[in-house]
C-alpha atoms as a PDB file:
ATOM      1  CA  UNK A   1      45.590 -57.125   6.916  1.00  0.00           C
ATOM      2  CA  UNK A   2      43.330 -54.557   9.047  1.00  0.00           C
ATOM      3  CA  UNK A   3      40.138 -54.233   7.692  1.00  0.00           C
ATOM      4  CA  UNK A   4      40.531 -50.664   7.417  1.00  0.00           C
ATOM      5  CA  UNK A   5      43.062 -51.280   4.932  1.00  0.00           C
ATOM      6  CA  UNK A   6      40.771 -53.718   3.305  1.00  0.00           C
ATOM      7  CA  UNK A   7      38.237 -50.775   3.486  1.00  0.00           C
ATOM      8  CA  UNK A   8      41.245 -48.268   1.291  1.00  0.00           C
ATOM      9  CA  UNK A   9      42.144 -51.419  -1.569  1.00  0.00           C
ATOM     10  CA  UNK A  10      38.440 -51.378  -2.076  1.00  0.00           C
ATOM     11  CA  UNK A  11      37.963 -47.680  -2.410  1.00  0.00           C
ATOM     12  CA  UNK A  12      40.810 -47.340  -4.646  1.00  0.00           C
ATOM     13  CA  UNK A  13      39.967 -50.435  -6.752  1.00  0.00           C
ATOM     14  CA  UNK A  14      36.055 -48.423  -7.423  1.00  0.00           C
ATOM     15  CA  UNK A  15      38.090 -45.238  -7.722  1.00  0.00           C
ATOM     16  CA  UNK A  16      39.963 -46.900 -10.658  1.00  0.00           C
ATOM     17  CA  UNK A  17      36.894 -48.894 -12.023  1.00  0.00           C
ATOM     18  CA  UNK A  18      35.043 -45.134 -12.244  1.00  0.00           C
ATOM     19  CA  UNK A  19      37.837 -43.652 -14.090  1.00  0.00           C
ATOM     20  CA  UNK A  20      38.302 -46.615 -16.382  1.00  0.00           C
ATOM     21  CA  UNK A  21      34.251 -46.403 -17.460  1.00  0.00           C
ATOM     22  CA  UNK A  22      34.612 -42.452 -17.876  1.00  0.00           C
ATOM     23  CA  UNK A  23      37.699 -42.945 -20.211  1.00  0.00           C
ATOM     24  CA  UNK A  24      35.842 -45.631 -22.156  1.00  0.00           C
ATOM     25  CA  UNK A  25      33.459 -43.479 -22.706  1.00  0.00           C
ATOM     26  CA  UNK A  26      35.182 -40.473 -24.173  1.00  0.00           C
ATOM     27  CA  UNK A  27      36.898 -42.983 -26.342  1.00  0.00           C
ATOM     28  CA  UNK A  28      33.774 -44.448 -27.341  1.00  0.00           C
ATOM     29  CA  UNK A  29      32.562 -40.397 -28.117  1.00  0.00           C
ATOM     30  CA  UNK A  30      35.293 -40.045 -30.243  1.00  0.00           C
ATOM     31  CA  UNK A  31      35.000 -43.287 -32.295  1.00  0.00           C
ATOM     32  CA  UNK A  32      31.357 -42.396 -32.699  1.00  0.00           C
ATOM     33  CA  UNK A  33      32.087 -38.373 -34.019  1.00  0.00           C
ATOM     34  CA  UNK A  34      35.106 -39.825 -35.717  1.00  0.00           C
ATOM     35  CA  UNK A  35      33.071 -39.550 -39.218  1.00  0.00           C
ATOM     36  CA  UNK A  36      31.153 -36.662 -38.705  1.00  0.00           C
ATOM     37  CA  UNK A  37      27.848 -35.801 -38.593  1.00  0.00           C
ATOM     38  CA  UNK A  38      26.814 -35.762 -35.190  1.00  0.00           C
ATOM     39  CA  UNK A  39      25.329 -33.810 -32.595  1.00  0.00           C
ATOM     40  CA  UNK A  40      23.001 -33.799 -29.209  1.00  0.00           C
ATOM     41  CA  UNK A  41      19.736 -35.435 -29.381  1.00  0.00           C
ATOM     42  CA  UNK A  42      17.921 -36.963 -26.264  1.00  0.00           C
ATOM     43  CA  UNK A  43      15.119 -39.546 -27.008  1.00  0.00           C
ATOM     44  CA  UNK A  44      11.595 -39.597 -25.445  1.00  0.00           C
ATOM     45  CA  UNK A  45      11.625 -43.714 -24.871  1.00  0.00           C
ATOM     46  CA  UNK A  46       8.744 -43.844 -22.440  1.00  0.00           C
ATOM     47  CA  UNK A  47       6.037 -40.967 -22.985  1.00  0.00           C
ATOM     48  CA  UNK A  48       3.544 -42.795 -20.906  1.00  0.00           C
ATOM     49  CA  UNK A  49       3.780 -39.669 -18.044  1.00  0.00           C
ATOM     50  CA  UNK A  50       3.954 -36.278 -19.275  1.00  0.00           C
ATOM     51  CA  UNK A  51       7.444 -34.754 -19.611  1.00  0.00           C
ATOM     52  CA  UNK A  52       8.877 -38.292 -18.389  1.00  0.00           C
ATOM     53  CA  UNK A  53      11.164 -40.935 -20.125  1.00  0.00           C
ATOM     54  CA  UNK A  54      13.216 -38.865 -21.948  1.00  0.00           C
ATOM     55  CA  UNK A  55      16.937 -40.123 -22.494  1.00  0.00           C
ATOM     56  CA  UNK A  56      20.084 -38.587 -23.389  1.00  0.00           C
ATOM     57  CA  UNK A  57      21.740 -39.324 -26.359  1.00  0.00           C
ATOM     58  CA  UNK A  58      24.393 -38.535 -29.108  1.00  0.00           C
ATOM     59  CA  UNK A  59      22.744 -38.545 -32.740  1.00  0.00           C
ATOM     60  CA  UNK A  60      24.701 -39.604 -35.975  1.00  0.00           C
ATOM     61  CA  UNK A  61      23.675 -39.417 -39.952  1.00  0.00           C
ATOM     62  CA  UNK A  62      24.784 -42.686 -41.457  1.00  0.00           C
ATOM     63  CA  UNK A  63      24.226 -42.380 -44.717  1.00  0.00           C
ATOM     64  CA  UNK A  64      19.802 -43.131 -45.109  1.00  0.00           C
ATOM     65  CA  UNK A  65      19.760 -43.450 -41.376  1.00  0.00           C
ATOM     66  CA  UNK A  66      19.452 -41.560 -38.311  1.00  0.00           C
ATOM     67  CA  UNK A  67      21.301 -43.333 -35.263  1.00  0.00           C
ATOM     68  CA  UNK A  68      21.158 -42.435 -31.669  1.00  0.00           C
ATOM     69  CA  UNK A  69      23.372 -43.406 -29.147  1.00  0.00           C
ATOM     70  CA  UNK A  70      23.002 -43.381 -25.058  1.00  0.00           C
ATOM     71  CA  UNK A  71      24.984 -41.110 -23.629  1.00  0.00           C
ATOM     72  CA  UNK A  72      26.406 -43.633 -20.510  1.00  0.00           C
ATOM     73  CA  UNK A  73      26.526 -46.594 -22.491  1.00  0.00           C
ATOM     74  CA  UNK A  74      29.488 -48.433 -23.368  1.00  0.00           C
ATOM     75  CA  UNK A  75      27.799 -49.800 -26.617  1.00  0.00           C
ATOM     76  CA  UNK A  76      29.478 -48.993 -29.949  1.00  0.00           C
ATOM     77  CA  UNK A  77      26.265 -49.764 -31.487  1.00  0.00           C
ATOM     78  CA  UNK A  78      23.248 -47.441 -31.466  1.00  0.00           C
ATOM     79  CA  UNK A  79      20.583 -47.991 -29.212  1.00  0.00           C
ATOM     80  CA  UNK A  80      17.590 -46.631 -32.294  1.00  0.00           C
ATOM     81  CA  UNK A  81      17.698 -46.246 -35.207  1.00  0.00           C
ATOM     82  CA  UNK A  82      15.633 -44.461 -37.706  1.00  0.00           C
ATOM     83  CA  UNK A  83      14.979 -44.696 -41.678  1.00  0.00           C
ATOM     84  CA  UNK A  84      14.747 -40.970 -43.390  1.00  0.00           C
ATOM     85  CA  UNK A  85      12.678 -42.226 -45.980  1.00  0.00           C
ATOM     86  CA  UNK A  86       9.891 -43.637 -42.844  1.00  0.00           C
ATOM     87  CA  UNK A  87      10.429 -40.672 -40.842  1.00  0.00           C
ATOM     88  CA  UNK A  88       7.772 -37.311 -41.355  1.00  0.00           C
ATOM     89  CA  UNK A  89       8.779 -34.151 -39.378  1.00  0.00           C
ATOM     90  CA  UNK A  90       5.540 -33.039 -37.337  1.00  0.00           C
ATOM     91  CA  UNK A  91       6.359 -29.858 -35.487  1.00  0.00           C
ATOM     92  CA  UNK A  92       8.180 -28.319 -32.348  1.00  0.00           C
ATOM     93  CA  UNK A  93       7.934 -27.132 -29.325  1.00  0.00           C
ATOM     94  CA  UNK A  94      10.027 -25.772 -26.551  1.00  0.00           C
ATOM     95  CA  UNK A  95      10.089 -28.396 -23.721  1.00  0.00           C
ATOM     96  CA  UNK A  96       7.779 -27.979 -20.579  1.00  0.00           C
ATOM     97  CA  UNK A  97       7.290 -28.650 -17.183  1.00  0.00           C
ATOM     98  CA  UNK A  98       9.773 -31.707 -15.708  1.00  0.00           C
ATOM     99  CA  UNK A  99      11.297 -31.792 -19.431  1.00  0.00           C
ATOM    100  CA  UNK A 100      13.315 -28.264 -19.217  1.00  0.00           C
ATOM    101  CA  UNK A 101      15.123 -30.634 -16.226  1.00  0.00           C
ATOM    102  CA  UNK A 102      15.324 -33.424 -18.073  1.00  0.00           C
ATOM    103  CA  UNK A 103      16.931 -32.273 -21.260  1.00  0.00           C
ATOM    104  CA  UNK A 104      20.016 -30.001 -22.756  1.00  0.00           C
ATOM    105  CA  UNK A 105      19.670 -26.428 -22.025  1.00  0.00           C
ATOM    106  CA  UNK A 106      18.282 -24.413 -25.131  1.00  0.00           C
ATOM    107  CA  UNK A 107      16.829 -27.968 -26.854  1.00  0.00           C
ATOM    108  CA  UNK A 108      13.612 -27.943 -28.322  1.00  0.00           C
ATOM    109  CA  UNK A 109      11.355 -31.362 -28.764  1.00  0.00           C
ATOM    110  CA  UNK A 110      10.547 -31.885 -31.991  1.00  0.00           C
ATOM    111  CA  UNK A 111       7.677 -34.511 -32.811  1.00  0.00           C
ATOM    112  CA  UNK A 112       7.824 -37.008 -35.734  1.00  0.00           C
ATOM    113  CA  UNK A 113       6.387 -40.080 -37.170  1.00  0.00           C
ATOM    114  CA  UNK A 114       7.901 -43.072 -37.625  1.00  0.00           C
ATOM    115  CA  UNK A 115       6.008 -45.025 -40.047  1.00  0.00           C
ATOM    116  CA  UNK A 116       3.292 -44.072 -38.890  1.00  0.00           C
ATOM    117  CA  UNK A 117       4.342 -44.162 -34.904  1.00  0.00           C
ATOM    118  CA  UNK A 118       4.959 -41.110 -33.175  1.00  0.00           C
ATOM    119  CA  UNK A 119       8.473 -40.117 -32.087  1.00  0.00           C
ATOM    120  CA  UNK A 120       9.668 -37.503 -29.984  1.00  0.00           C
ATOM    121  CA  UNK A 121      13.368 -36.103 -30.036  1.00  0.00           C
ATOM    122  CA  UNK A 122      14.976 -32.773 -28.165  1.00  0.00           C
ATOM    123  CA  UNK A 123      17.775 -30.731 -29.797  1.00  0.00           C
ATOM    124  CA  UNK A 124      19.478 -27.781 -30.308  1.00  0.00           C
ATOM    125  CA  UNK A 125      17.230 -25.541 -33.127  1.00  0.00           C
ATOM    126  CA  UNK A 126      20.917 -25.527 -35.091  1.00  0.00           C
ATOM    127  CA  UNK A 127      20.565 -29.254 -34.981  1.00  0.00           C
ATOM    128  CA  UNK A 128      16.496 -29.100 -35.733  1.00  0.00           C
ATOM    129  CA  UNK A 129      17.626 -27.047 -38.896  1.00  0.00           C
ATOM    130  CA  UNK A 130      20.151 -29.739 -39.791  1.00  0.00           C
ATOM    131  CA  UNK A 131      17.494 -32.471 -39.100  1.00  0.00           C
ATOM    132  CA  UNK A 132      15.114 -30.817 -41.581  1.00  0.00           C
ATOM    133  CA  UNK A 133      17.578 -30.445 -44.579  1.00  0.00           C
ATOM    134  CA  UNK A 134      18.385 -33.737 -44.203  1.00  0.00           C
ATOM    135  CA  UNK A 135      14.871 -35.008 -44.010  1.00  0.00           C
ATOM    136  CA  UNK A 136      14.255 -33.179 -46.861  1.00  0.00           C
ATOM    137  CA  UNK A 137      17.446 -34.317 -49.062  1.00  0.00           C
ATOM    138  CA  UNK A 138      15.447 -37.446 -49.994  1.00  0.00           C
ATOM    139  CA  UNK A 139      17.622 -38.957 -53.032  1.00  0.00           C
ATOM    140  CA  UNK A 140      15.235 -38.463 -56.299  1.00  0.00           C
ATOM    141  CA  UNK A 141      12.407 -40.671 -57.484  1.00  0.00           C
ATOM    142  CA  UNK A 142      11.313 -40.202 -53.971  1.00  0.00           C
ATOM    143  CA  UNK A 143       7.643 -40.267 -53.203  1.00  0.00           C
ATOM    144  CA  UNK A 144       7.003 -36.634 -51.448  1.00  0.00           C
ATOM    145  CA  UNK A 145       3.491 -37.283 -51.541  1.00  0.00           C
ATOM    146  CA  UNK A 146       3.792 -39.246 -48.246  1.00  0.00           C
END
């Protein structure tokens, strides 16, 4: 064989490769909305530079848990995780600088603690509502004065 036809095999073997990983992933979307409960949330991961480190995700309520997913990973496991009983809302903000680049359109970061650690997430204010009621649907015999 010519190598330029070496040179079209390879491009069409990538070509199919890149629509193989795409189709995984809106598979793997679906399997992970398949329950419900989930929405946009990108995860600050490195805040060592301002407005830097911040990855985008898919969020999911499981039950006592908060679980967030990479967007462009394959997993079907999520990459955090997150206890609602360990986590305490902080405040908001809308995102500045490098972040309104780096995030959804519309999202604002909302800062947390997570047992004691701080935590920094970016969603839609519909989702920051939803991530307050559920925050604050602790089951009873909770203690509220933490």
């Amino acid at each position: 064989m010519a190598t330029w036809e070496w040179l079209l095999d390879g491009i069409g073997v990538l070509l199919v490769l890149v629509v193989c990983y795409f189709g995984a992933l809106m598979v793997r979307r679906r399997a992970i909305g398949r329950h419900g409960g989930t929405f946009e949330l990108s995860h600050r991961v490195r805040a060592g530079r301002p407005g830097r480190g911040w990855f985008l995700g898919i969020g999911r309520y499981s039950g006592e848990t908060l679980e967030w997913f990479r967007v462009f990973s394959l997993s079907p496991r999520p990459k955090r995780s997150w206890e609602r009983a360990r986590m305490i809302y902080d405040s908001s903000r809308t995102p500045e600088g490098q972040e309104a680049m780096a995030l959804y359109p519309g999202h604002v970061v909302v800062t947390c603690r997570y047992a004691e650690v701080p935590v920094e997430f970016a969603m839609a204010p519909a989702s920051l509502t939803g991530f307050q009621a559920w925050l604050e649907s602790r089951p009873p015999g909770t203690d509220w004065s933490r």
